[in-house]
PDB file of N, CA and C in Angstrom:
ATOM      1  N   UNK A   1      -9.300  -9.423  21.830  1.00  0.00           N
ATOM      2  CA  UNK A   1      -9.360  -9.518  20.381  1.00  0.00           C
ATOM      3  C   UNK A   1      -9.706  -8.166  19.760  1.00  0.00           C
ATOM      4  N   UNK A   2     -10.338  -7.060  20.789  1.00  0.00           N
ATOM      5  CA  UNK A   2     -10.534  -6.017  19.922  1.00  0.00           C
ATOM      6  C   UNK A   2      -9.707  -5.314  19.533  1.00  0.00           C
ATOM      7  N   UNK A   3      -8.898  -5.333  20.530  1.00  0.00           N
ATOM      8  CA  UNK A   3      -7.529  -4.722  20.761  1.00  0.00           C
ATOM      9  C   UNK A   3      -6.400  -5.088  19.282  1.00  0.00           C
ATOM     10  N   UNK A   4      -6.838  -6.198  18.601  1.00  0.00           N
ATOM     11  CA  UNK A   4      -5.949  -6.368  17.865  1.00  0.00           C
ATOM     12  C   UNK A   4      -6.330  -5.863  16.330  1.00  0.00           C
ATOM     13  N   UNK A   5      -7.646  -6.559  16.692  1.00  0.00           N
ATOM     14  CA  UNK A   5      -8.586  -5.646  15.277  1.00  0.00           C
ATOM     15  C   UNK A   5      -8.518  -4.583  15.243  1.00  0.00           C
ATOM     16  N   UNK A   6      -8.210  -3.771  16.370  1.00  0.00           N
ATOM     17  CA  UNK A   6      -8.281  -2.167  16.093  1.00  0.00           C
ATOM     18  C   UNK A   6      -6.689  -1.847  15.638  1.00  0.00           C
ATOM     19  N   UNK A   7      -5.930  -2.468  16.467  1.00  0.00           N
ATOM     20  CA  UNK A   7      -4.912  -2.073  15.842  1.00  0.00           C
ATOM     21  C   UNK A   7      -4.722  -2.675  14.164  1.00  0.00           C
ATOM     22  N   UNK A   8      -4.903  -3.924  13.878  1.00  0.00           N
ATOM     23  CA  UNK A   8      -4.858  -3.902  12.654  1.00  0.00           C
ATOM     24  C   UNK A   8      -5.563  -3.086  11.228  1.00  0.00           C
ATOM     25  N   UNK A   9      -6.702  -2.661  12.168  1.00  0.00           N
ATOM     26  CA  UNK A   9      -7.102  -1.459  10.756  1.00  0.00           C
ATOM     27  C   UNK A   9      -6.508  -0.139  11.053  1.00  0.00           C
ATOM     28  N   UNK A  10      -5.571   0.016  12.107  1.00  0.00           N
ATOM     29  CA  UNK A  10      -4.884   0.994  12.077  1.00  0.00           C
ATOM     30  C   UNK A  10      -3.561   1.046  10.961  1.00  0.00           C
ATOM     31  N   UNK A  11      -3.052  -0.252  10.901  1.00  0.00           N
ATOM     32  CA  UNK A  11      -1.944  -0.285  10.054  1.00  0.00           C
ATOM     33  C   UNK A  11      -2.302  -0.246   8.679  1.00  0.00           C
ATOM     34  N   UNK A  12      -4.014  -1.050   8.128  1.00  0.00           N
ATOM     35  CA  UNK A  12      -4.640  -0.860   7.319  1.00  0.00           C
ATOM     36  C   UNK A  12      -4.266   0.316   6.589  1.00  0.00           C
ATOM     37  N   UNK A  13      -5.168   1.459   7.415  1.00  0.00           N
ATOM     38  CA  UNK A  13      -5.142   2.735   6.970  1.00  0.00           C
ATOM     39  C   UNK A  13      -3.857   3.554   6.739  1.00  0.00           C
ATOM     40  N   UNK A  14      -2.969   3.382   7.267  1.00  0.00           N
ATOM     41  CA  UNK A  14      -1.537   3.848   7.692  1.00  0.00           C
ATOM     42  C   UNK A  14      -1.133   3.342   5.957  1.00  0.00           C
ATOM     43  N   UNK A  15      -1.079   1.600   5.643  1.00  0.00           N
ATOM     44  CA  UNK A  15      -0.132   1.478   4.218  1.00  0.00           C
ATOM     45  C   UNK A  15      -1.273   1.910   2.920  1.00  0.00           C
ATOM     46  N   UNK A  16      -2.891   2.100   3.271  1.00  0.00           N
ATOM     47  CA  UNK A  16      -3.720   2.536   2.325  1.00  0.00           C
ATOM     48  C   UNK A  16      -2.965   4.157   1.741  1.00  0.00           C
ATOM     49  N   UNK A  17      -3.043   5.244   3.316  1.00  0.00           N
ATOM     50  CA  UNK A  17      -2.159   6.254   2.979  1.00  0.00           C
ATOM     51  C   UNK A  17      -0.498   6.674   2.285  1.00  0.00           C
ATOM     52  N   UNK A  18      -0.108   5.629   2.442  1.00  0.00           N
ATOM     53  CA  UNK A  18       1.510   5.124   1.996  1.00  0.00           C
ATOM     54  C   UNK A  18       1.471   4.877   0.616  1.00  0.00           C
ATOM     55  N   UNK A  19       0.124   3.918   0.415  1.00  0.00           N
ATOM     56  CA  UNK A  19       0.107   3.594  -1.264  1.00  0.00           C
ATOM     57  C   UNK A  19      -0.772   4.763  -2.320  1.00  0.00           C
ATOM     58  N   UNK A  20      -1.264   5.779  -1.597  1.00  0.00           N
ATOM     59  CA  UNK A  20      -2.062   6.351  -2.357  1.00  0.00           C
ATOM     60  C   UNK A  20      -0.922   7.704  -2.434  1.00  0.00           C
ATOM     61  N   UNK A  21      -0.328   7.793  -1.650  1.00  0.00           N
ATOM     62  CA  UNK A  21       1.139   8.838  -2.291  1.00  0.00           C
ATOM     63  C   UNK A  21       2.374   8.230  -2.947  1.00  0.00           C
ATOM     64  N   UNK A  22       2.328   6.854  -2.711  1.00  0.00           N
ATOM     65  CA  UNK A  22       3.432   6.095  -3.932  1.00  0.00           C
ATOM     66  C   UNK A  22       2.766   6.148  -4.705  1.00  0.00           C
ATOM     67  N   UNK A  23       1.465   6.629  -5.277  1.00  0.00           N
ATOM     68  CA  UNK A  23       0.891   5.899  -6.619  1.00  0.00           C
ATOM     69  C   UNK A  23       1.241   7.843  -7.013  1.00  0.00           C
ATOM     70  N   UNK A  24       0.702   8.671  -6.338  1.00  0.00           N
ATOM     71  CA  UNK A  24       1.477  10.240  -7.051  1.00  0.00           C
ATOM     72  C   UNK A  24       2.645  10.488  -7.078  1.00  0.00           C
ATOM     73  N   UNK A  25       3.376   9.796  -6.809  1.00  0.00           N
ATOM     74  CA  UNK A  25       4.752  10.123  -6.962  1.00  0.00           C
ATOM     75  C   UNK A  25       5.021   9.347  -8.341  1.00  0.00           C
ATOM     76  N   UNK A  26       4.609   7.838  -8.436  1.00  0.00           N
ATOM     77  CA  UNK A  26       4.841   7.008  -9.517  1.00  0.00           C
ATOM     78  C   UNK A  26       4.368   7.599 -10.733  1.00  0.00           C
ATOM     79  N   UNK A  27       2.837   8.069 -10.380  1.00  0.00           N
ATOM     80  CA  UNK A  27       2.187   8.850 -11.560  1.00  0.00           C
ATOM     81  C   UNK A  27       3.198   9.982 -12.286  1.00  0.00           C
ATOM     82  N   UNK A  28       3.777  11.007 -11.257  1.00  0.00           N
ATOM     83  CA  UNK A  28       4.471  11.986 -11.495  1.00  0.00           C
ATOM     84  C   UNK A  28       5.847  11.565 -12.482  1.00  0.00           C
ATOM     85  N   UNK A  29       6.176  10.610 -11.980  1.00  0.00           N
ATOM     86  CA  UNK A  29       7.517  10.045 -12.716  1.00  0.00           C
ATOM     87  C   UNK A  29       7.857   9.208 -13.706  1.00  0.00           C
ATOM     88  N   UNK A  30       6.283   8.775 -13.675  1.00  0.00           N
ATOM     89  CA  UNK A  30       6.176   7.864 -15.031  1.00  0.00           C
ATOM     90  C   UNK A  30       5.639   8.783 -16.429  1.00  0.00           C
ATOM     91  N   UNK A  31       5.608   9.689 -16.244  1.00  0.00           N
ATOM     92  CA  UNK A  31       5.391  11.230 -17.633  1.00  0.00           C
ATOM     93  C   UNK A  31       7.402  11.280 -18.154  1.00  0.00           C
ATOM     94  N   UNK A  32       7.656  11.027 -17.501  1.00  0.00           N
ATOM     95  CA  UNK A  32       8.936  11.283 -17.909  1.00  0.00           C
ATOM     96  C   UNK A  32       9.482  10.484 -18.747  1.00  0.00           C
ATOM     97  N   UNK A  33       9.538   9.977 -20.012  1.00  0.00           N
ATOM     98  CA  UNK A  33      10.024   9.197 -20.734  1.00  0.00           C
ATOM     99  C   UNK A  33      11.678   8.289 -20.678  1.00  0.00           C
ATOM    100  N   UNK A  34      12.196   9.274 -20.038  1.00  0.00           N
ATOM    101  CA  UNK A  34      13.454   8.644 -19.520  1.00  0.00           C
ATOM    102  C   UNK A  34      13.439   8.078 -18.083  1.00  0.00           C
ATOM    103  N   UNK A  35      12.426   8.192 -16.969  1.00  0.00           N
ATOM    104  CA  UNK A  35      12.073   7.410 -15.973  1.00  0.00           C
ATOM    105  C   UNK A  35      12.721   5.961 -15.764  1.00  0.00           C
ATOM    106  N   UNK A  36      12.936   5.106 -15.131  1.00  0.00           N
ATOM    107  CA  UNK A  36      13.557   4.056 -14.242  1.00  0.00           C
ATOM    108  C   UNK A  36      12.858   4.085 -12.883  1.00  0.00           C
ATOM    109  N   UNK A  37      12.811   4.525 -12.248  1.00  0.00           N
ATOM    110  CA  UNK A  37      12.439   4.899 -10.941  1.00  0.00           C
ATOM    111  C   UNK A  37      11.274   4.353 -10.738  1.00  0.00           C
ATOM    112  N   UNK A  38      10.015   4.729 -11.598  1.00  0.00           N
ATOM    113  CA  UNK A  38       8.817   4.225 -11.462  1.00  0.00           C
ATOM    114  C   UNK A  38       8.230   2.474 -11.569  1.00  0.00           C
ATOM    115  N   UNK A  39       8.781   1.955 -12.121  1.00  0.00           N
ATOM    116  CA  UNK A  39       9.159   0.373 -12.809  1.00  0.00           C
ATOM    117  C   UNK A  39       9.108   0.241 -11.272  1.00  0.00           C
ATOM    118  N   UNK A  40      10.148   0.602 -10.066  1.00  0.00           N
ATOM    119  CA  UNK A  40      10.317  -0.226  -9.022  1.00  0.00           C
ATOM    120  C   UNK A  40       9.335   0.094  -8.116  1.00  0.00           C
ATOM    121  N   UNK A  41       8.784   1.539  -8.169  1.00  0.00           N
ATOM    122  CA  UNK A  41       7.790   1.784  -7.196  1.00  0.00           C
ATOM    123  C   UNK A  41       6.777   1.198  -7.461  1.00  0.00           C
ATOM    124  N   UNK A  42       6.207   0.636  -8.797  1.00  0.00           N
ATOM    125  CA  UNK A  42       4.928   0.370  -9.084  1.00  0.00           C
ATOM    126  C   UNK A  42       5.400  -1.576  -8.306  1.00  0.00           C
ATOM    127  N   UNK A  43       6.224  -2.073  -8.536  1.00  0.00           N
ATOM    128  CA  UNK A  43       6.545  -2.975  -7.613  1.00  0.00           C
ATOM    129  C   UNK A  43       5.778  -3.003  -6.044  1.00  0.00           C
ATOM    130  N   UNK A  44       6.401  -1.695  -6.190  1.00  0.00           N
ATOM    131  CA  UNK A  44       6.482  -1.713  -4.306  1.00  0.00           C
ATOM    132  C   UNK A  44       4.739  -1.306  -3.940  1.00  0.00           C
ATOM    133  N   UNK A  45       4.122  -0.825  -5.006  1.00  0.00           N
ATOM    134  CA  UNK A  45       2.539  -0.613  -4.789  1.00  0.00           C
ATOM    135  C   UNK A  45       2.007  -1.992  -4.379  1.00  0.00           C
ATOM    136  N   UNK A  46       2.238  -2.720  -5.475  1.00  0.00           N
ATOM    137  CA  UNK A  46       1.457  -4.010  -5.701  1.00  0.00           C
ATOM    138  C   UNK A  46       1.961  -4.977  -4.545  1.00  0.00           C
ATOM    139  N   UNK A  47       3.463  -4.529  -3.720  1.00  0.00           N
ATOM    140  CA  UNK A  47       3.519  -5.223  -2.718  1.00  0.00           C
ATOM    141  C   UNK A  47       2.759  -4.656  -1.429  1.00  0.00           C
ATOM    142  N   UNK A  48       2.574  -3.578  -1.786  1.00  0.00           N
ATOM    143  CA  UNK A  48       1.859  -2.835  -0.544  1.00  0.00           C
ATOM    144  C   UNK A  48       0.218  -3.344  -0.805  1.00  0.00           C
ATOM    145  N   UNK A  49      -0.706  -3.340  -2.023  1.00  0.00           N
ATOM    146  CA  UNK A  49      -2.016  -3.780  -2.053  1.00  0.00           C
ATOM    147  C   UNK A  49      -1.691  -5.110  -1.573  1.00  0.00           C
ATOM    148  N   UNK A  50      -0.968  -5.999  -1.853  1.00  0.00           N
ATOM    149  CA  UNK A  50      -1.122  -7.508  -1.095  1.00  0.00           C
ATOM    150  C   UNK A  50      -1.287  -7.572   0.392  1.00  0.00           C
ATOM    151  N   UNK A  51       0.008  -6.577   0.650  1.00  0.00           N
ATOM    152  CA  UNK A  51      -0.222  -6.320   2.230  1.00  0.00           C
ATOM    153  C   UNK A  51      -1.633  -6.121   3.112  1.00  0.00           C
ATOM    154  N   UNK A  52      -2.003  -4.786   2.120  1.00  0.00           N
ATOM    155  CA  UNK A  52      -3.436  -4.529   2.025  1.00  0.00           C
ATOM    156  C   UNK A  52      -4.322  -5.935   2.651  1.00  0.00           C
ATOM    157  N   UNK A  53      -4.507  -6.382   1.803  1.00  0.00           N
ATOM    158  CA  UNK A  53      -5.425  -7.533   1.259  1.00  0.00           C
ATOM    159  C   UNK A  53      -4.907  -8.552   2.561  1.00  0.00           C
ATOM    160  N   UNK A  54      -3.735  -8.633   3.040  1.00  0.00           N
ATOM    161  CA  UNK A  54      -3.403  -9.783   3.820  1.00  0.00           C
ATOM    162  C   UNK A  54      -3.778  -9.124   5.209  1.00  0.00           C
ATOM    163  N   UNK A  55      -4.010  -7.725   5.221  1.00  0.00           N
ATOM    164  CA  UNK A  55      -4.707  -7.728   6.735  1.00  0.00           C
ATOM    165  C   UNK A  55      -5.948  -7.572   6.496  1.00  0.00           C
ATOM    166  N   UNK A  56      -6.239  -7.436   5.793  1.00  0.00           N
ATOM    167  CA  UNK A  56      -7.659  -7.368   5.418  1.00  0.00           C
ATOM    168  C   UNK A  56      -8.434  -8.763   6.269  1.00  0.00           C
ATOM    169  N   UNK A  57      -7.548  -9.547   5.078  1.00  0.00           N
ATOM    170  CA  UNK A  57      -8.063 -10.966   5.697  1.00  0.00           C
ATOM    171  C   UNK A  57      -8.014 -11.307   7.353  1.00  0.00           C
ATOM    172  N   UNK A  58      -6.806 -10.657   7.766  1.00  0.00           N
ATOM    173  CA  UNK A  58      -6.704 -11.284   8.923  1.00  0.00           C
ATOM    174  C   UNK A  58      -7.380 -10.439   9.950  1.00  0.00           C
ATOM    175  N   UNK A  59      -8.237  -9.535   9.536  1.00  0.00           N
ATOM    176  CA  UNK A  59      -9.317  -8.726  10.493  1.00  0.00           C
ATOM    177  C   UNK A  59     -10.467  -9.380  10.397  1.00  0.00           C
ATOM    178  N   UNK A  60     -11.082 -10.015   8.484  1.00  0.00           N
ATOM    179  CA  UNK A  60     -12.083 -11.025   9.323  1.00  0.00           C
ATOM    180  C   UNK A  60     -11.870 -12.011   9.979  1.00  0.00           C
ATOM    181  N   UNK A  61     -10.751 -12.271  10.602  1.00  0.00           N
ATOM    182  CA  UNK A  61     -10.367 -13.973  10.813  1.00  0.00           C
ATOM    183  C   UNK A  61     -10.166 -13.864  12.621  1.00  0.00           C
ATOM    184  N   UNK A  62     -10.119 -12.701  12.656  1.00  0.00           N
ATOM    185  CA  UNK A  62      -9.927 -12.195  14.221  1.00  0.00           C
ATOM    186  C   UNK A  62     -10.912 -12.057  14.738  1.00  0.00           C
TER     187      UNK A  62
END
């Protein structure tokens, strides 16, 4: 079981790092008044914090 917990806060950290440079890129592109681009990434954040949150859970549950 440790084996899995460890790997799961490995992936943890891995989409924490993933979402904290989609959120500067989104930041960067959402100054732009003619932007599109950002609308879908901020999507893809909030699918990445769920992710977040769903291993979260499943590290206390392990």
């Amino acid at each position: 079981m440790a084996g899995v917990k460890a790997e799961l806060s490995s992936m943890q950290t891995a989409l924490e790092e993933i979402e904290v440079r989609l959120r500067r890129i989104t930041d960067e592109l959402s100054r732009d008044p003619a932007d599109t681009v950002s609308v879908h990434l901020i999507a893809v954040e909030r699918a990445l914090a769920s992710a977040i949150r769903g291993i979260a859970k499943a590290q206390r549950s392990a």
